[in-house]
Protein backbone atom coordinates (compact mmCIF):
# COMPACT_ATOMS: atom_id res chain seq x y z
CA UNK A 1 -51.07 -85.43 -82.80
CA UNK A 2 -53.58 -83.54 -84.50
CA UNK A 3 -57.38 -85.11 -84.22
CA UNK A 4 -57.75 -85.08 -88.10
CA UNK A 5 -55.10 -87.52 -88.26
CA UNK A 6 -56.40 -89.93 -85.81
CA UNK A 7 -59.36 -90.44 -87.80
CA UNK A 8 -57.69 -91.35 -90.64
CA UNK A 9 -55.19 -93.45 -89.35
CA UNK A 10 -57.34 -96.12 -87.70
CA UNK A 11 -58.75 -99.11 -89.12
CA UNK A 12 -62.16 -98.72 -89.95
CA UNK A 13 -63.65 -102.28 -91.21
CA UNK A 14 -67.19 -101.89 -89.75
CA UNK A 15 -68.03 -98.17 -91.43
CA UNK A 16 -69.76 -98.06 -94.87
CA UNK A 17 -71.47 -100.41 -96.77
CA UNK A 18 -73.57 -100.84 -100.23
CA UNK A 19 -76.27 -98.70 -100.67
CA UNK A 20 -78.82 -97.58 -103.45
CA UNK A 21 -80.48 -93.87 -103.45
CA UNK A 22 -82.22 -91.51 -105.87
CA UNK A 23 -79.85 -88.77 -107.60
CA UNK A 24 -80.46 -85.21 -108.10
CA UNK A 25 -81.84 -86.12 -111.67
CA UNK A 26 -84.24 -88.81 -110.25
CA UNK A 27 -82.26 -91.59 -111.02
CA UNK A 28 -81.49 -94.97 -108.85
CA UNK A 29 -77.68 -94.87 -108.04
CA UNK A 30 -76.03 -97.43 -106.01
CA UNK A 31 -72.41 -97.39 -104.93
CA UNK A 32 -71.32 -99.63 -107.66
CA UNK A 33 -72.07 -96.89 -110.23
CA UNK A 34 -69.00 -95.52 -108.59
CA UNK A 35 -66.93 -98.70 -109.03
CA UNK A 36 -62.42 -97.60 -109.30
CA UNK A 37 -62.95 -94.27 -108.75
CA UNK A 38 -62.81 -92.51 -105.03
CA UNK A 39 -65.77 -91.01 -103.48
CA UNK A 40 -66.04 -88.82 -100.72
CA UNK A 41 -69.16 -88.84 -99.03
CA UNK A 42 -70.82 -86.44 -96.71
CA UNK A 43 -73.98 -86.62 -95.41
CA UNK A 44 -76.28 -83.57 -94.70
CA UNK A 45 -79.28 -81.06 -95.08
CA UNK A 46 -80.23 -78.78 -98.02
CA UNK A 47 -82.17 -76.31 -94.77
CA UNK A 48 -78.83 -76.60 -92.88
CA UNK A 49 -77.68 -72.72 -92.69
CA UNK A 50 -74.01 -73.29 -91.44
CA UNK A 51 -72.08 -76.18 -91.47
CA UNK A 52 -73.50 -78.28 -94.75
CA UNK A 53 -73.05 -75.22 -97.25
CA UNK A 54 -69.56 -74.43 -95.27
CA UNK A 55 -68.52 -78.44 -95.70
CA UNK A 56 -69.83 -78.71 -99.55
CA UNK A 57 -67.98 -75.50 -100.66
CA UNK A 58 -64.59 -76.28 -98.66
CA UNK A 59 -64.94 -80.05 -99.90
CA UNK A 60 -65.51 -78.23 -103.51
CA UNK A 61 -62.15 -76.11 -102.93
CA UNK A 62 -59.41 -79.16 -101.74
CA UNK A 63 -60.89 -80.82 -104.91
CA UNK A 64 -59.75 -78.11 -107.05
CA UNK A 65 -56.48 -77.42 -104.72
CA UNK A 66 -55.57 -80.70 -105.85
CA UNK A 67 -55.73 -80.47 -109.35
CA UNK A 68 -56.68 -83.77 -111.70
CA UNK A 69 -56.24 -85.53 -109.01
CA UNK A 70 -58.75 -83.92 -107.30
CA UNK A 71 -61.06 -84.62 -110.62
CA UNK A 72 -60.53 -88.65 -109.71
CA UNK A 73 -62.82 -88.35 -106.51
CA UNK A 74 -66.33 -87.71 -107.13
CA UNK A 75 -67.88 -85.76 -103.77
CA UNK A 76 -71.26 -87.31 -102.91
CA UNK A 77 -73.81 -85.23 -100.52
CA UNK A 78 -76.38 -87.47 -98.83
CA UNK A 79 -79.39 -86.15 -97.28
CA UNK A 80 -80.46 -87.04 -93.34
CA UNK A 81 -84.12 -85.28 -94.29
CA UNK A 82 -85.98 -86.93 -96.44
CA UNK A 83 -89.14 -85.09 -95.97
CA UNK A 84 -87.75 -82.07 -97.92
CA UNK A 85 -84.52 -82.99 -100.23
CA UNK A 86 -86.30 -84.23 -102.61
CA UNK A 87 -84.35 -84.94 -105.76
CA UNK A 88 -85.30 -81.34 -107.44
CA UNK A 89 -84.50 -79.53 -103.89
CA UNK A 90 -81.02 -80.99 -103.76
CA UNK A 91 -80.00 -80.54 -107.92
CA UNK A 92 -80.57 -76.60 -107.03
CA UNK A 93 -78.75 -76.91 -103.68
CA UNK A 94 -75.48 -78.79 -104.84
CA UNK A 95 -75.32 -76.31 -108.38
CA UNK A 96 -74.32 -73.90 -105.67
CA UNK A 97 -70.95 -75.37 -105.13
CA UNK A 98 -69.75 -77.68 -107.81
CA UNK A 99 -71.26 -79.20 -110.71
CA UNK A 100 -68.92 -82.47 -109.69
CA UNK A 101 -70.99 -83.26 -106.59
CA UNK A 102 -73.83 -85.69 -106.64
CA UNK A 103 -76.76 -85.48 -104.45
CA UNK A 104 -78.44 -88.30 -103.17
CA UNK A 105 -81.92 -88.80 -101.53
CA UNK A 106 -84.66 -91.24 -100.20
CA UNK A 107 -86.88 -92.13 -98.16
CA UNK A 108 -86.43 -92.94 -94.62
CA UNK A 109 -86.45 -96.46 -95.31
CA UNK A 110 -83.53 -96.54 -97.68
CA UNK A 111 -81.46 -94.29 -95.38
CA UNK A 112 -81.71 -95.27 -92.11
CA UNK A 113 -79.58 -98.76 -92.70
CA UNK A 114 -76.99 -96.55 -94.50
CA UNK A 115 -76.73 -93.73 -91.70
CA UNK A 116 -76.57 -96.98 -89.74
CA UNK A 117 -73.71 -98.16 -91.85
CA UNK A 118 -72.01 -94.88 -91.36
CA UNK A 119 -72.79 -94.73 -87.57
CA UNK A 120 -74.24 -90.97 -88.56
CA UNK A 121 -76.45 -89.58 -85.50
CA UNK A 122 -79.04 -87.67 -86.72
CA UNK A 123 -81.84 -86.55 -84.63
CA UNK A 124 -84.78 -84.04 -85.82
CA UNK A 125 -84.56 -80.88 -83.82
CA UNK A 126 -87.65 -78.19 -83.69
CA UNK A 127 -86.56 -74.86 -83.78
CA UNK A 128 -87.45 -71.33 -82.94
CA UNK A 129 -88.85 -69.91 -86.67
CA UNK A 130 -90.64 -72.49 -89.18
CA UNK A 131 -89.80 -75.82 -89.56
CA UNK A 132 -86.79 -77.86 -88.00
CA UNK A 133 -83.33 -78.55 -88.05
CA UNK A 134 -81.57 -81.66 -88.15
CA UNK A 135 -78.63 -82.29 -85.67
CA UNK A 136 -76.32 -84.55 -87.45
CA UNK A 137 -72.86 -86.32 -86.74
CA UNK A 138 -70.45 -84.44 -89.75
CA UNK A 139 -67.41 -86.41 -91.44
CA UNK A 140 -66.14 -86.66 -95.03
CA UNK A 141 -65.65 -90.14 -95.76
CA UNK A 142 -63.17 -90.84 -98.55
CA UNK A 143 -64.32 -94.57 -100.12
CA UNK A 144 -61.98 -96.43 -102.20
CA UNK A 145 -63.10 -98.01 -105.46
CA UNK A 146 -64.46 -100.49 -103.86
CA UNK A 147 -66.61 -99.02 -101.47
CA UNK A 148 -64.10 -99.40 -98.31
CA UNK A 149 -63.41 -96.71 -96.22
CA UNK A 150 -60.17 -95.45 -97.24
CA UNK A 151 -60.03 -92.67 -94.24
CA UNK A 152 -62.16 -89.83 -92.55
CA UNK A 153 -61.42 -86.06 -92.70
CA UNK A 154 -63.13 -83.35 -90.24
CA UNK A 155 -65.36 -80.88 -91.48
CA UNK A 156 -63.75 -78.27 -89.18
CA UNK A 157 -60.58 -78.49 -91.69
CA UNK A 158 -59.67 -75.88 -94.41
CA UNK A 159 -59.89 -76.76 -97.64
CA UNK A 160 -55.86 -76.62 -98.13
CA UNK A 161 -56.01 -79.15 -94.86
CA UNK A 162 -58.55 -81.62 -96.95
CA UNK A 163 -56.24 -81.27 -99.43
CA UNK A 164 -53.22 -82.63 -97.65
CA UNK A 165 -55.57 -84.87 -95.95
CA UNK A 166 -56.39 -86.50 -99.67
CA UNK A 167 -52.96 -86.57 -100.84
CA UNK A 168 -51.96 -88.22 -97.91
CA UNK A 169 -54.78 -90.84 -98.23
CA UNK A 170 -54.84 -91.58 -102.12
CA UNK A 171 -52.65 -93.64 -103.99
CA UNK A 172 -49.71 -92.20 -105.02
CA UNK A 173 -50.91 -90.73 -108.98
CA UNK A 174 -47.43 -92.37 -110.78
CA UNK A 175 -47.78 -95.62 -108.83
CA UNK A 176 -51.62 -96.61 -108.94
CA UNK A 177 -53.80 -93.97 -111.22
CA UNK A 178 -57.57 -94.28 -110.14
């Protein structure tokens, strides 16, 4: 059984929850802004140098893969480091992969109840150059429109195997349109 499909295929009550962050344009959004339609949320780093850019433009690529319905999801990148994604930081970071995807920020205040709610890990990591890095658990979590956690996907999948993973986890398109 491959691990992928474990992850999605257990009940998962207890992850997610409400929250309310600052956009790439400044703006408050909450989860209710996103209220029917599917999000798929991934939190990261705008500094990371592998695995965040890798994740956002391979999350970008199953959403085009799978056509309009691929345009009912919107992809949401939260960031675990406050102290430099600030809203203007992030807006040039996600143009680089898809003009769909919607940054959030905050401060640590606001995020640490919904890493919490997540169970993300994150832990602040010095490195050898300038500045840090930030070790940090990585799923996609695809959220139903109603903010429940409809499955999780790894990042270590291809973007044709998010794909299938989606399909598999949305709503059949002729039976329940988003």
């Amino acid at each position: 059984m491959r691990s992928d499909y474990a992850l999605t295929s257990q009940s998962h009550t207890q992850i997610g929850g409400p929250y309310a962050l600052t956009d790439e344009n400044g703006h408050m959004v909450s989860q209710s802004d996103f209220q029917a339609r599917y999000t798929l949320i991934y939190f990261g780093y705008t500094h990371c140098v592998d695995i965040c850019p890798l994740t956002l433009a391979t999350v970008s690529a199953a959403l085009d893969e799978l056509g309009p319905q691929g345009q009912n999801i919107t992809p949401i990148f939260i960031s675990v480091d406050p102290a430099r994604d600030t809203p203007a930081v992030i807006r040039e970071y996600i143009q680089r992969f898809s003009p769909r995807i919607v940054g959030l920020t905050g401060t640590e205040a606001q995020l640490q109840p919904i890493m919490a709610a997540f169970h993300v890990s994150v832990r602040r990591r010095v490195s050898n150059g300038p500045g840090y890095l930030m070790d940090h658990s990585s799923l996609l979590y695809l959220m139903d429109g109603q903010n429940h956690l409809a499955g999780m996907i790894s990042v270590d999948s291809s973007a044709h195997q998010i794909a299938v993973e989606l399909k598999q986890l949305l709503p059949s398109p002729k039976n329940h349109p988003l």
